[in-house]
N, C-alpha and C. Protein backbone atom coordinates (compact mmCIF):
# COMPACT_ATOMS: atom_id res chain seq x y z
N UNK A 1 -2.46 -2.78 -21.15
CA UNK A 1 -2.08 -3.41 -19.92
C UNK A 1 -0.64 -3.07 -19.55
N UNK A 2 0.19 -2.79 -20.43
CA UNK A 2 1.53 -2.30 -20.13
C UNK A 2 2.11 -1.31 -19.66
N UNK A 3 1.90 -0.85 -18.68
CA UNK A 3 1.82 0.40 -18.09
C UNK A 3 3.33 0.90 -17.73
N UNK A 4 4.21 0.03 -18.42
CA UNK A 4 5.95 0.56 -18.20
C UNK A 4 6.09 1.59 -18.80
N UNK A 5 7.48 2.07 -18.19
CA UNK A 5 8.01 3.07 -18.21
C UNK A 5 8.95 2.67 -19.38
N UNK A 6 8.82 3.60 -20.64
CA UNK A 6 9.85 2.95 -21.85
C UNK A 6 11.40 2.45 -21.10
N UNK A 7 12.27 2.46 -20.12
CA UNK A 7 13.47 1.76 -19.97
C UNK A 7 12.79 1.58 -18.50
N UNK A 8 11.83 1.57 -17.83
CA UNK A 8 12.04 1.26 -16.33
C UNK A 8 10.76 0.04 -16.15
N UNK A 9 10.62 0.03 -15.00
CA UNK A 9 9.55 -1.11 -14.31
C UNK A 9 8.14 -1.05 -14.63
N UNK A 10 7.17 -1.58 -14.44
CA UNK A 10 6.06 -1.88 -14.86
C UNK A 10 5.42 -1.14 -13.77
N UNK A 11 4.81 0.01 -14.00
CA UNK A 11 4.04 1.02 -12.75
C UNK A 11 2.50 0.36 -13.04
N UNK A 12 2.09 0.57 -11.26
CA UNK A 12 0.84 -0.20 -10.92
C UNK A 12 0.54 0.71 -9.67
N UNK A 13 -0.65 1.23 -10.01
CA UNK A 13 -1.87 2.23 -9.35
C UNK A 13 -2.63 1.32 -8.57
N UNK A 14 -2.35 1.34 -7.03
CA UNK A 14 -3.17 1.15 -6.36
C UNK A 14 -3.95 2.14 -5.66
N UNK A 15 -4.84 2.48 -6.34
CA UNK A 15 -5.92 3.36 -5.75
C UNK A 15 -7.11 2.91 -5.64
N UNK A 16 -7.72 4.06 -4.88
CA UNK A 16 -9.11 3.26 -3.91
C UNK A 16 -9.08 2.07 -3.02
N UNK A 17 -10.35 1.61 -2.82
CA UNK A 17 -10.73 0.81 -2.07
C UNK A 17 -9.73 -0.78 -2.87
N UNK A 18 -8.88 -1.43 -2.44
CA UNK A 18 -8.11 -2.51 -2.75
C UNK A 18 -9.06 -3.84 -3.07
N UNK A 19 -10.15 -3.82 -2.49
CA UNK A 19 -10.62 -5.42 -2.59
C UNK A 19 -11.42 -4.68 -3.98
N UNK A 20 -12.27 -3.49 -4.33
CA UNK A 20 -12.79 -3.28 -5.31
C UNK A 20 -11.71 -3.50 -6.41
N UNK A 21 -10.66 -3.43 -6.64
CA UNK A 21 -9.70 -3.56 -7.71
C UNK A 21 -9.02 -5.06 -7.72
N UNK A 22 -9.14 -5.76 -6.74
CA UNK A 22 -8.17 -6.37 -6.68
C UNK A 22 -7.97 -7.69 -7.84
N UNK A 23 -9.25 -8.20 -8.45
CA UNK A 23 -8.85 -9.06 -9.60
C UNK A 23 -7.44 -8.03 -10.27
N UNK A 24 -7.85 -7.04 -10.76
CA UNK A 24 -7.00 -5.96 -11.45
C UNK A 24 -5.51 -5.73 -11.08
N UNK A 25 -5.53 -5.43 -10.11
CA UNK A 25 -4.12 -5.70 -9.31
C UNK A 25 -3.33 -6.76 -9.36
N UNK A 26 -4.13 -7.69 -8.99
CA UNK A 26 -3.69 -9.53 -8.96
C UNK A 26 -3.34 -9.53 -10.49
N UNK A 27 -3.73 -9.49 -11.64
CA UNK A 27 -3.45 -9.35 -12.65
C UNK A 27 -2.46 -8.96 -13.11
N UNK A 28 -2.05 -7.24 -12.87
CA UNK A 28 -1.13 -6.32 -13.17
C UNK A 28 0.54 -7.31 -12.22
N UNK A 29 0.41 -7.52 -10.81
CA UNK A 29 1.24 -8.17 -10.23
C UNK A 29 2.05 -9.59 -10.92
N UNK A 30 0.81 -10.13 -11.70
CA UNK A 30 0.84 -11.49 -12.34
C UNK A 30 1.89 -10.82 -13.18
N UNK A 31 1.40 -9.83 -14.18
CA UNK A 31 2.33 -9.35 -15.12
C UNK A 31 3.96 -8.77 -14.97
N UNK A 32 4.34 -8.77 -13.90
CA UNK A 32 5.73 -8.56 -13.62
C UNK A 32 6.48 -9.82 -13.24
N UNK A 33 7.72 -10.05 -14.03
CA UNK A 33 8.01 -11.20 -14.09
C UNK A 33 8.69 -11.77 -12.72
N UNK A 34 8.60 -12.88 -12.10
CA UNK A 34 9.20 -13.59 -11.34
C UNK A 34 10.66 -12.96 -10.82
N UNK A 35 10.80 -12.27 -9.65
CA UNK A 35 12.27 -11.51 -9.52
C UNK A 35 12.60 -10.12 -10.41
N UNK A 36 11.34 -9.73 -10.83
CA UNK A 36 11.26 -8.73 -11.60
C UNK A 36 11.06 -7.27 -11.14
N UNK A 37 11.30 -6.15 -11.42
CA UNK A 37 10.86 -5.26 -10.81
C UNK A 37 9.36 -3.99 -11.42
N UNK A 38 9.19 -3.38 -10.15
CA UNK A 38 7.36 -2.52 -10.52
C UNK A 38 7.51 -1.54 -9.53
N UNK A 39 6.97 -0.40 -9.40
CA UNK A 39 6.69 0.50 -8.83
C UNK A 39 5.25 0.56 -8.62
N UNK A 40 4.85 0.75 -7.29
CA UNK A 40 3.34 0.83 -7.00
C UNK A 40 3.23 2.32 -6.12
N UNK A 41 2.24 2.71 -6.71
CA UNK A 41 1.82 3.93 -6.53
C UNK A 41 0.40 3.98 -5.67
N UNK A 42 0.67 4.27 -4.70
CA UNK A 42 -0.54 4.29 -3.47
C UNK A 42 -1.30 5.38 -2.98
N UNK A 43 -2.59 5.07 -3.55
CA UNK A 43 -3.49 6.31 -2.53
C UNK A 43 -4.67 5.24 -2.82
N UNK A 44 -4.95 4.84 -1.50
CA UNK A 44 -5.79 3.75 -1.12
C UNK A 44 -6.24 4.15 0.48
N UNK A 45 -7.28 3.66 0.69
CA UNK A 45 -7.93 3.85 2.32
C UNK A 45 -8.08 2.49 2.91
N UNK A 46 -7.45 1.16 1.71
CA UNK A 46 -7.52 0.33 2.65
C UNK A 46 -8.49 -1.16 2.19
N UNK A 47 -9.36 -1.72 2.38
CA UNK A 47 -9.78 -2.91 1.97
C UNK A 47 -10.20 -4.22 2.68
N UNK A 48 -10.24 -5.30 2.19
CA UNK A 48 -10.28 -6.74 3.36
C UNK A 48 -8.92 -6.89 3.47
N UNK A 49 -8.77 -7.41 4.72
CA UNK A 49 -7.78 -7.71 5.06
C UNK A 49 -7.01 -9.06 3.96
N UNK A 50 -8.00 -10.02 3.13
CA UNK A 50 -7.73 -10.72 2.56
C UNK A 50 -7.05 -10.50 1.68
N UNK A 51 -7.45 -9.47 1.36
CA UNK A 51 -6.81 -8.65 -0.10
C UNK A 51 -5.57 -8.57 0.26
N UNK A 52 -5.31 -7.72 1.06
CA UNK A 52 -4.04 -7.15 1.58
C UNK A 52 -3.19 -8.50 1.61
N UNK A 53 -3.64 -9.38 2.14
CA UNK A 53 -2.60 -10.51 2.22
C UNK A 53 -2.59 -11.23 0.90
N UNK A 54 -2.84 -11.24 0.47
CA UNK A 54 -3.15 -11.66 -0.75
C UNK A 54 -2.20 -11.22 -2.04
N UNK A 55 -2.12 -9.88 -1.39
CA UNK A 55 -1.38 -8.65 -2.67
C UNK A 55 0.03 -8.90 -2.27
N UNK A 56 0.79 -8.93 -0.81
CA UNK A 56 1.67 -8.95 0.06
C UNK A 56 2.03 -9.99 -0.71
N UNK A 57 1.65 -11.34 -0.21
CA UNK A 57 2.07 -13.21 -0.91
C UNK A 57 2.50 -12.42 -1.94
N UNK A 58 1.78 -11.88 -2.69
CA UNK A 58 1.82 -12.88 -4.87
C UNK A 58 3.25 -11.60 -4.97
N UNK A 59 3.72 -10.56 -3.94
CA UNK A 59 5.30 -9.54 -3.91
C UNK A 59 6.37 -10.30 -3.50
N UNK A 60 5.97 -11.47 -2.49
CA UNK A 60 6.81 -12.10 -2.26
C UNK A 60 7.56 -13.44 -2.61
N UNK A 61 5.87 -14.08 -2.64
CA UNK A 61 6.23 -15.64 -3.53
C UNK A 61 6.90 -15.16 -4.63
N UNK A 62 6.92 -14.37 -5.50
CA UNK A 62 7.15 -13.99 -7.03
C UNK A 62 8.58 -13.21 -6.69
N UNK A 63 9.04 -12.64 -5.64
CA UNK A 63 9.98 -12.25 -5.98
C UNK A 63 10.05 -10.77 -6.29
N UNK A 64 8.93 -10.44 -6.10
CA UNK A 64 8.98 -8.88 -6.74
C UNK A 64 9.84 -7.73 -6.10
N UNK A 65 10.58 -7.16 -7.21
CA UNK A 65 11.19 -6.53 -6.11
C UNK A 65 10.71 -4.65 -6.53
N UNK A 66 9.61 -4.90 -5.57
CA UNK A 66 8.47 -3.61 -5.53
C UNK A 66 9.26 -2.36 -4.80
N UNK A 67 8.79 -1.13 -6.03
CA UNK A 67 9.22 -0.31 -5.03
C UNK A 67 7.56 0.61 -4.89
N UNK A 68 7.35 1.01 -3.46
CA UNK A 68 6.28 1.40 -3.07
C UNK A 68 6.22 3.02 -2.93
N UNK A 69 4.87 3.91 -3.28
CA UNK A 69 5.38 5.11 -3.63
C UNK A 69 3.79 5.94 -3.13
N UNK A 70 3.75 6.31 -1.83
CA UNK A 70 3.00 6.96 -1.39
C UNK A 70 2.38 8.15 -1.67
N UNK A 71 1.25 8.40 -2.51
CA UNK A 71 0.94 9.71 -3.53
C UNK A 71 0.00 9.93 -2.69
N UNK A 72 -0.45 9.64 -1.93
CA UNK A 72 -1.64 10.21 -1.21
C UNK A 72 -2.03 9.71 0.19
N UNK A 73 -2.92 8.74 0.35
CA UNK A 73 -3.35 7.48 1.48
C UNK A 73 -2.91 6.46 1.55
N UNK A 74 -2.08 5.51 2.40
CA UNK A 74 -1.85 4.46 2.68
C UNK A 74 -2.17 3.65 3.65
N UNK A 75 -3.40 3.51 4.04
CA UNK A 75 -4.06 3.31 5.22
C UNK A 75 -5.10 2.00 4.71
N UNK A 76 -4.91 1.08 6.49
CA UNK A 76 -5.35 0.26 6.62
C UNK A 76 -5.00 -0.96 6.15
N UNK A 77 -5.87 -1.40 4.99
CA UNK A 77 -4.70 -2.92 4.53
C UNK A 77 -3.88 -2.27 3.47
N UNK A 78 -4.28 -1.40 2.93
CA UNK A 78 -2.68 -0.63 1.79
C UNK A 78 -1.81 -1.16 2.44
N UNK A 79 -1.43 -0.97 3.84
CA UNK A 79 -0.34 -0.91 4.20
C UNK A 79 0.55 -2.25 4.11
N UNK A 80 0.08 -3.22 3.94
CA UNK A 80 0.52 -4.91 3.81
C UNK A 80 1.29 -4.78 2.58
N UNK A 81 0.44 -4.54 1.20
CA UNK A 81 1.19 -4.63 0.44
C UNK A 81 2.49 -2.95 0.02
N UNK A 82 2.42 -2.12 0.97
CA UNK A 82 3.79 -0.89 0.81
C UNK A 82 4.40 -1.77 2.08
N UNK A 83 4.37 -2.40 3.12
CA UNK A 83 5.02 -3.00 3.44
C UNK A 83 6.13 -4.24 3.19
N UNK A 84 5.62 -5.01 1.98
CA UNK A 84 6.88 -5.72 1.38
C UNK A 84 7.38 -5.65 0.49
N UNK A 85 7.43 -3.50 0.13
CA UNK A 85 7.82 -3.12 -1.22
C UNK A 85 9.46 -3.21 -0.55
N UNK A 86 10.50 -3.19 -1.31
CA UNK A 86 11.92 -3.10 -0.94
C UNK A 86 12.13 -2.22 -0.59
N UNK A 87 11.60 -1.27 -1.78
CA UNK A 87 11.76 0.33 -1.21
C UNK A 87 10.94 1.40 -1.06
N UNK A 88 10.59 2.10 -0.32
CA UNK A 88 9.50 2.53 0.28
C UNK A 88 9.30 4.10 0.26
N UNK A 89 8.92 4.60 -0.70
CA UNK A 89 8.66 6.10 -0.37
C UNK A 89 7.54 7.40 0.17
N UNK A 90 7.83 8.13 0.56
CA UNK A 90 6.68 8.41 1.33
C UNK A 90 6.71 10.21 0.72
N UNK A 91 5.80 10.87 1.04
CA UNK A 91 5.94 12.77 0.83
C UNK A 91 5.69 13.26 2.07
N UNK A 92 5.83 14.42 2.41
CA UNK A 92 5.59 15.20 3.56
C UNK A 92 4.06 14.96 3.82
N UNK A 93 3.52 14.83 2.74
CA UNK A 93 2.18 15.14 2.48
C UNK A 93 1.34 13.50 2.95
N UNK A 94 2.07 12.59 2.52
CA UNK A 94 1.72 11.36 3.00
C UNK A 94 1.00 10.78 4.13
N UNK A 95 -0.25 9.90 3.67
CA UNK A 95 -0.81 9.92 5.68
C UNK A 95 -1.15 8.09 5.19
N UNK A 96 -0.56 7.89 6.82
CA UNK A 96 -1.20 6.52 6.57
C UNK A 96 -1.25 6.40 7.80
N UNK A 97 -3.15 5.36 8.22
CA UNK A 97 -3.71 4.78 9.01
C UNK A 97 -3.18 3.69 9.41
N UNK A 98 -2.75 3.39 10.67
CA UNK A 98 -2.31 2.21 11.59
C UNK A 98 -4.25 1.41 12.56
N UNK A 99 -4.23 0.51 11.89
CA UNK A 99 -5.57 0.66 13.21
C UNK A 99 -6.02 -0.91 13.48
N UNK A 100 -6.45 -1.67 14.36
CA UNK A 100 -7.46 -2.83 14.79
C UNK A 100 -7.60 -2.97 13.03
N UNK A 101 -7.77 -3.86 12.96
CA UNK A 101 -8.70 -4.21 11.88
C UNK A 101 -10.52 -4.41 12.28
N UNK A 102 -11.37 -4.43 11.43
CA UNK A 102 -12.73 -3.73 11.90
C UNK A 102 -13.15 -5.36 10.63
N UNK A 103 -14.21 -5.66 11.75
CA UNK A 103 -15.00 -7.14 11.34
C UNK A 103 -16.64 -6.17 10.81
N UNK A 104 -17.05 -6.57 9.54
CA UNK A 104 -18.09 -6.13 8.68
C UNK A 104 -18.70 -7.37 8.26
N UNK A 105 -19.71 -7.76 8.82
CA UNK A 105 -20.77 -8.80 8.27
C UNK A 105 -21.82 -8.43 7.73
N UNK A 106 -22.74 -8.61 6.36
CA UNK A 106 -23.96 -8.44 6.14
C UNK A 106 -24.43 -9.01 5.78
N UNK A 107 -24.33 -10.26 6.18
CA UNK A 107 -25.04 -11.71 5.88
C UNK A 107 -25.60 -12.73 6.90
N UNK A 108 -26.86 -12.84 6.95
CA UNK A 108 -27.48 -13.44 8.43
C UNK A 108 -26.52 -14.90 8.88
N UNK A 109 -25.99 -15.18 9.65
CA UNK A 109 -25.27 -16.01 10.33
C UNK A 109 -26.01 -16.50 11.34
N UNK A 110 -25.39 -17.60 11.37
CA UNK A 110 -26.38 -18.21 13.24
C UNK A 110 -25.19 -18.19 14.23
N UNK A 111 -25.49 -18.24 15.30
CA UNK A 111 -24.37 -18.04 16.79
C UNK A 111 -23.28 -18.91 16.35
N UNK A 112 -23.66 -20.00 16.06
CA UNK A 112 -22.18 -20.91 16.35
C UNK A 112 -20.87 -19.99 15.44
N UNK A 113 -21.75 -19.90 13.95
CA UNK A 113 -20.82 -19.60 12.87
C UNK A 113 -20.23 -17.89 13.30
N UNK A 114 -21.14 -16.72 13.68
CA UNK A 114 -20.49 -16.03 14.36
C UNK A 114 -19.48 -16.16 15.42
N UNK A 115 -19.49 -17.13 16.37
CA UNK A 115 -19.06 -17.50 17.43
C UNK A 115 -17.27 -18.00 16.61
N UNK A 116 -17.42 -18.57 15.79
CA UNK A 116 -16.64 -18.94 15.02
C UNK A 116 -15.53 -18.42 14.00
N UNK A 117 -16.60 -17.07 13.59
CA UNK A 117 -15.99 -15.79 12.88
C UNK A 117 -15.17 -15.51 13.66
N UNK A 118 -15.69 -14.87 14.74
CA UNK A 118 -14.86 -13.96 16.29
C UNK A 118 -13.67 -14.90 16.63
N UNK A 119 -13.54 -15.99 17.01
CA UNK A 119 -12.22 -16.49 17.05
C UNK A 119 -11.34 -16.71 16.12
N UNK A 120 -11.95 -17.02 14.71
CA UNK A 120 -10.76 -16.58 13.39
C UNK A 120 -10.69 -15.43 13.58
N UNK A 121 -11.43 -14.85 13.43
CA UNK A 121 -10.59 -13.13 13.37
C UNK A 121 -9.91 -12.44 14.57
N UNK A 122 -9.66 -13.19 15.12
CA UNK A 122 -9.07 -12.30 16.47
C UNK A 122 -7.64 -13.02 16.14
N UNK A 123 -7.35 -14.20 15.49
CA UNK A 123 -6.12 -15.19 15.76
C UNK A 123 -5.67 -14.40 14.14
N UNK A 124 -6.45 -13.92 13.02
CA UNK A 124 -5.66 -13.39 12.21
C UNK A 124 -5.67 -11.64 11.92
N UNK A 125 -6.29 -10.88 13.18
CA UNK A 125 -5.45 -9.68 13.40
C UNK A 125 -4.26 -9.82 14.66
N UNK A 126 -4.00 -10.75 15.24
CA UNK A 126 -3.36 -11.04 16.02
C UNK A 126 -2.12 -11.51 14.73
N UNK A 127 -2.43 -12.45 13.94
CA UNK A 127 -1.17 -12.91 13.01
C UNK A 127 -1.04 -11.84 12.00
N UNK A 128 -2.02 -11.06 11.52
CA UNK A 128 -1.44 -9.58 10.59
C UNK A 128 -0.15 -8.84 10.97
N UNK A 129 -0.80 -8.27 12.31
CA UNK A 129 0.05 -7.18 13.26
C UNK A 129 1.36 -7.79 13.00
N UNK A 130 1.71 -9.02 13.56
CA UNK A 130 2.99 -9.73 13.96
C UNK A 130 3.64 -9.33 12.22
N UNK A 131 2.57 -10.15 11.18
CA UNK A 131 3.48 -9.80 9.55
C UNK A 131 3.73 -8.51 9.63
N UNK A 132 3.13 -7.72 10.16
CA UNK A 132 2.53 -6.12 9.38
C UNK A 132 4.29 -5.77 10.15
N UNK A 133 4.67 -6.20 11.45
CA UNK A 133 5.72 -5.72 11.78
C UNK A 133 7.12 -6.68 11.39
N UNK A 134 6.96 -7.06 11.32
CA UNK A 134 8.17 -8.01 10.84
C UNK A 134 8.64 -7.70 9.28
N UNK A 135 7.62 -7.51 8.06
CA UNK A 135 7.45 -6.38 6.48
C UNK A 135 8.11 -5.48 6.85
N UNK A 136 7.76 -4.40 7.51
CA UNK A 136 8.25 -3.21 7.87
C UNK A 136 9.98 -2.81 8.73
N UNK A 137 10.25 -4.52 9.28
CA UNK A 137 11.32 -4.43 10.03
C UNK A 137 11.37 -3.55 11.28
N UNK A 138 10.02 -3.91 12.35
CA UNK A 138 9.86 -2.76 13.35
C UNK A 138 9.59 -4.18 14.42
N UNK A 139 9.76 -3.22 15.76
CA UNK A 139 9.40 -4.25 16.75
C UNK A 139 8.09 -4.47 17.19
N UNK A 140 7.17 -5.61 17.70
CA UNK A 140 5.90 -5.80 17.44
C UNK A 140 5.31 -4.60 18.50
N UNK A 141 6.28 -4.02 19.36
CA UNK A 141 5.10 -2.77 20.91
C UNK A 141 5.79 -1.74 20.24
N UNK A 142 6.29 -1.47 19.12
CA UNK A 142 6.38 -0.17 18.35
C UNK A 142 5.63 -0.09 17.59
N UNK A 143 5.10 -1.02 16.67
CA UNK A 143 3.87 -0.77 15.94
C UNK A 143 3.05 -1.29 16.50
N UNK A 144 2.59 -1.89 17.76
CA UNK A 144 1.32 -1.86 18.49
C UNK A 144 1.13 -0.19 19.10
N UNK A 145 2.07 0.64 19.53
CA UNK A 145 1.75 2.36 19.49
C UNK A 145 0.82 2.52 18.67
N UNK A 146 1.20 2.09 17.12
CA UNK A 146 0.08 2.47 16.27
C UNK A 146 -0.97 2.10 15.71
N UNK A 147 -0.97 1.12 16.67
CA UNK A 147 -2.44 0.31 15.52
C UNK A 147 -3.51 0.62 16.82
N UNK A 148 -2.90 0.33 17.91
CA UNK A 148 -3.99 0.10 18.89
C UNK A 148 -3.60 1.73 19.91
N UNK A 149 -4.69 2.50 19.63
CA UNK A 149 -5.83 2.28 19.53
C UNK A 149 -6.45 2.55 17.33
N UNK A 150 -5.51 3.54 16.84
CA UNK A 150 -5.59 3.51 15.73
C UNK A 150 -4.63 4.75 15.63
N UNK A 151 -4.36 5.15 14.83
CA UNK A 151 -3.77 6.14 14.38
C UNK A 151 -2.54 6.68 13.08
N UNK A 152 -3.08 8.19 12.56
CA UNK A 152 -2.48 8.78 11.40
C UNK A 152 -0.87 8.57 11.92
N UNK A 153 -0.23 8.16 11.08
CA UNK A 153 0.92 8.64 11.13
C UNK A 153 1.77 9.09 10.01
N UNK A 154 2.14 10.37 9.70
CA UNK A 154 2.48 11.39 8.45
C UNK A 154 4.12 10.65 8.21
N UNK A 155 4.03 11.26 6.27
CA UNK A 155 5.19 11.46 5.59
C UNK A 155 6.42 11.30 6.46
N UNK A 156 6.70 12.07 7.18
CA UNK A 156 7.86 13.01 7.79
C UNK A 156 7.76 11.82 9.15
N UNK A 157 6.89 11.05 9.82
CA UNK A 157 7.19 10.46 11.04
C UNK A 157 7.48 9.10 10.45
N UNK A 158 6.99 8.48 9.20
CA UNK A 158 7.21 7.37 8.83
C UNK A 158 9.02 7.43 8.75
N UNK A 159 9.25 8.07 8.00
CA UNK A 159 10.68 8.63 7.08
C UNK A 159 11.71 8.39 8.43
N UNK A 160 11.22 9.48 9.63
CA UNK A 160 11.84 9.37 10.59
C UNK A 160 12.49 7.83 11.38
N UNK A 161 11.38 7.05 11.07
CA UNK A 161 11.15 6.05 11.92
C UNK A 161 11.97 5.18 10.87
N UNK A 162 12.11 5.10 10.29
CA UNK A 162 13.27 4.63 8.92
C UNK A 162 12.62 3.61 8.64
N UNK A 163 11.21 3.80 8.24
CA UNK A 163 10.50 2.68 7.27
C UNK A 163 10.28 3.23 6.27
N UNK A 164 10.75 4.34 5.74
CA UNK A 164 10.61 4.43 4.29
C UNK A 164 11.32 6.11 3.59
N UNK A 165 11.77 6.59 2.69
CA UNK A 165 12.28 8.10 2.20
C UNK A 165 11.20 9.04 2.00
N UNK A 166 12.07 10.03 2.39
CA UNK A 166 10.82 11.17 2.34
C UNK A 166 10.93 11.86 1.01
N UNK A 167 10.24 11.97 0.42
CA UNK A 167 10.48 12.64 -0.99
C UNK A 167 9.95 14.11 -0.93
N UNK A 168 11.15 15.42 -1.63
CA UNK A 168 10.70 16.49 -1.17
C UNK A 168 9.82 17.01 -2.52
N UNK A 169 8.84 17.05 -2.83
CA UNK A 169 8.05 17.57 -3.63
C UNK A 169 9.03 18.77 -4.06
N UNK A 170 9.31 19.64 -3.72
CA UNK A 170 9.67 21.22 -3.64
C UNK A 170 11.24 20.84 -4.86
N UNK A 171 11.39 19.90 -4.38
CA UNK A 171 13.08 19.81 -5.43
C UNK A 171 13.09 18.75 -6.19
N UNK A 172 11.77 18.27 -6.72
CA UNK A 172 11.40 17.30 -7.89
C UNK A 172 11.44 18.49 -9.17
N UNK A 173 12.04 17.80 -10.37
CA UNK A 173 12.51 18.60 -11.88
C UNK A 173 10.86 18.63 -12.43
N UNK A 174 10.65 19.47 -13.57
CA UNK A 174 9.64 19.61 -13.88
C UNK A 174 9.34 18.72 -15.41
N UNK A 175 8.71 17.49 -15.29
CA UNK A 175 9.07 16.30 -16.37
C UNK A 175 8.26 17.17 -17.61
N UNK A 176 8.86 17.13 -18.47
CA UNK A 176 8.11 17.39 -19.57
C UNK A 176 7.39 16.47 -20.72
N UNK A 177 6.40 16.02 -20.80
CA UNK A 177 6.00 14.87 -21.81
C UNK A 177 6.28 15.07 -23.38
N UNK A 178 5.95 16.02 -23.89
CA UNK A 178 6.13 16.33 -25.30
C UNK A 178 6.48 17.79 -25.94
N UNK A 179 7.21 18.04 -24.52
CA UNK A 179 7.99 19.89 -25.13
C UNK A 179 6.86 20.85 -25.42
N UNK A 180 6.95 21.26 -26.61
CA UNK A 180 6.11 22.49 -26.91
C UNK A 180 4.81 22.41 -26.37
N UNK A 181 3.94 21.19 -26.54
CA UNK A 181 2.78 20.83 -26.57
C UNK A 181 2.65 21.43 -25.47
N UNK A 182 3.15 20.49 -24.17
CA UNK A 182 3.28 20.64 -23.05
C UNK A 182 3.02 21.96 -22.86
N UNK A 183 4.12 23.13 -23.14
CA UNK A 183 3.78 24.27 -22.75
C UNK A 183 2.60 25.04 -23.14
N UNK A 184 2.37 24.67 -23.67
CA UNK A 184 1.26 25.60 -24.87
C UNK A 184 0.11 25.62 -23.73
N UNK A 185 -0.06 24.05 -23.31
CA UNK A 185 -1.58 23.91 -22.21
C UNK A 185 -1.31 24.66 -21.13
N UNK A 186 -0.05 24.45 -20.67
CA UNK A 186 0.54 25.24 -19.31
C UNK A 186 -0.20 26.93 -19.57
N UNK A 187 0.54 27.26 -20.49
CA UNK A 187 0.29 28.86 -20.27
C UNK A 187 -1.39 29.05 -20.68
N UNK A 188 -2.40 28.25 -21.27
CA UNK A 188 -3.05 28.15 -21.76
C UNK A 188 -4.22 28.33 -20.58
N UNK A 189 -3.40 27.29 -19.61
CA UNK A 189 -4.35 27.30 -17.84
C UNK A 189 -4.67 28.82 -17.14
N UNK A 190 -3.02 29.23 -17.78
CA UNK A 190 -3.19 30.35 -16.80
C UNK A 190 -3.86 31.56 -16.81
């Protein structure tokens, strides 16, 4: 379960689908102490929106002081919880989805209780958006550009927009885990 870095923070993989992991997550989060720090590593497409808020709270009630680290996808509800990381990194390569949030039922309901769904959910993508921009420190008709109607927005435009660093792949050092070993597989590939 200890997934630290021998002198640094407690690294936590959010990948895939977020609500499929999320006992796991909720867990790993539990495990960083109160005002403590973690690095989360993101390539996710996204999840219930519950999740997302869910993951967001237990960064903030707790104090976490997350740093968020875009390896691939950050789209959809990913984005809640890289939104109240402190510090935010992104790659050229980086893509993350801005969009509506999308209502999925597969359970027979009767009118009223649908009728009922549709007005909660309209009053809490209406209250997301507002968090989703206020996390990010953006104004609410700058990130309405991006949600509505939906849309990619890359590495290099996030960075721009100064919600998060662009990290240049090209001038990252080449980490070595165990020296010789290491090389042996390297040339071994080739």
């Amino acid at each position: 379960m200890e997934d630290r870095a021998p002198d640094g923070p407690l690294e936590i993989a959010l990948v895939g689908d977020l609500t499929d992991n999320e006992g796991d997550l909720t867990e790993k989060l539990l495990g960083v102490p109160p005002g403590g720090r973690c690095t989360l590593y993101i390539d996710s497409p996204g999840g219930s929106p519950y999740c997302a808020i869910s993951l967001l709270t237990l960064i903030k009630l707790r104090n976490l002081r997350a740093t968020g680290v875009v390896t691939g996808e950050c789209s959809s509800a990913a984005l809640w919880p890289f939104a109240a990381c402190v510090k935010r990194y992104v790659t050229p390569y980086s893509v993350l989805l801005f969009h509506p949030m999308k209502w999925q039922s597969e359970e027979h309901v009767g009118l009223s209780e649908a009728a009922e769904w549709a007005r909660h959910f309209g009053q809490l993508e209406r209250d997301m958006d507002v968090l989703l921009a206020e996390m990010f420190g953006m104004a609410q008709d700058d990130i309405n550009k991006w949600i509505h109607p939906g849309r990619y927005v890359g590495g290099r435009e996030l960075a721009a927009a100064g919600l998060a660093e662009l990290i240049d792949l090209k001038s990252l050092p080449f980490v070595e885990t165990n020296g010789a070993a290491t090389r042996k597989r390297i040339r071994a590939r080739a």
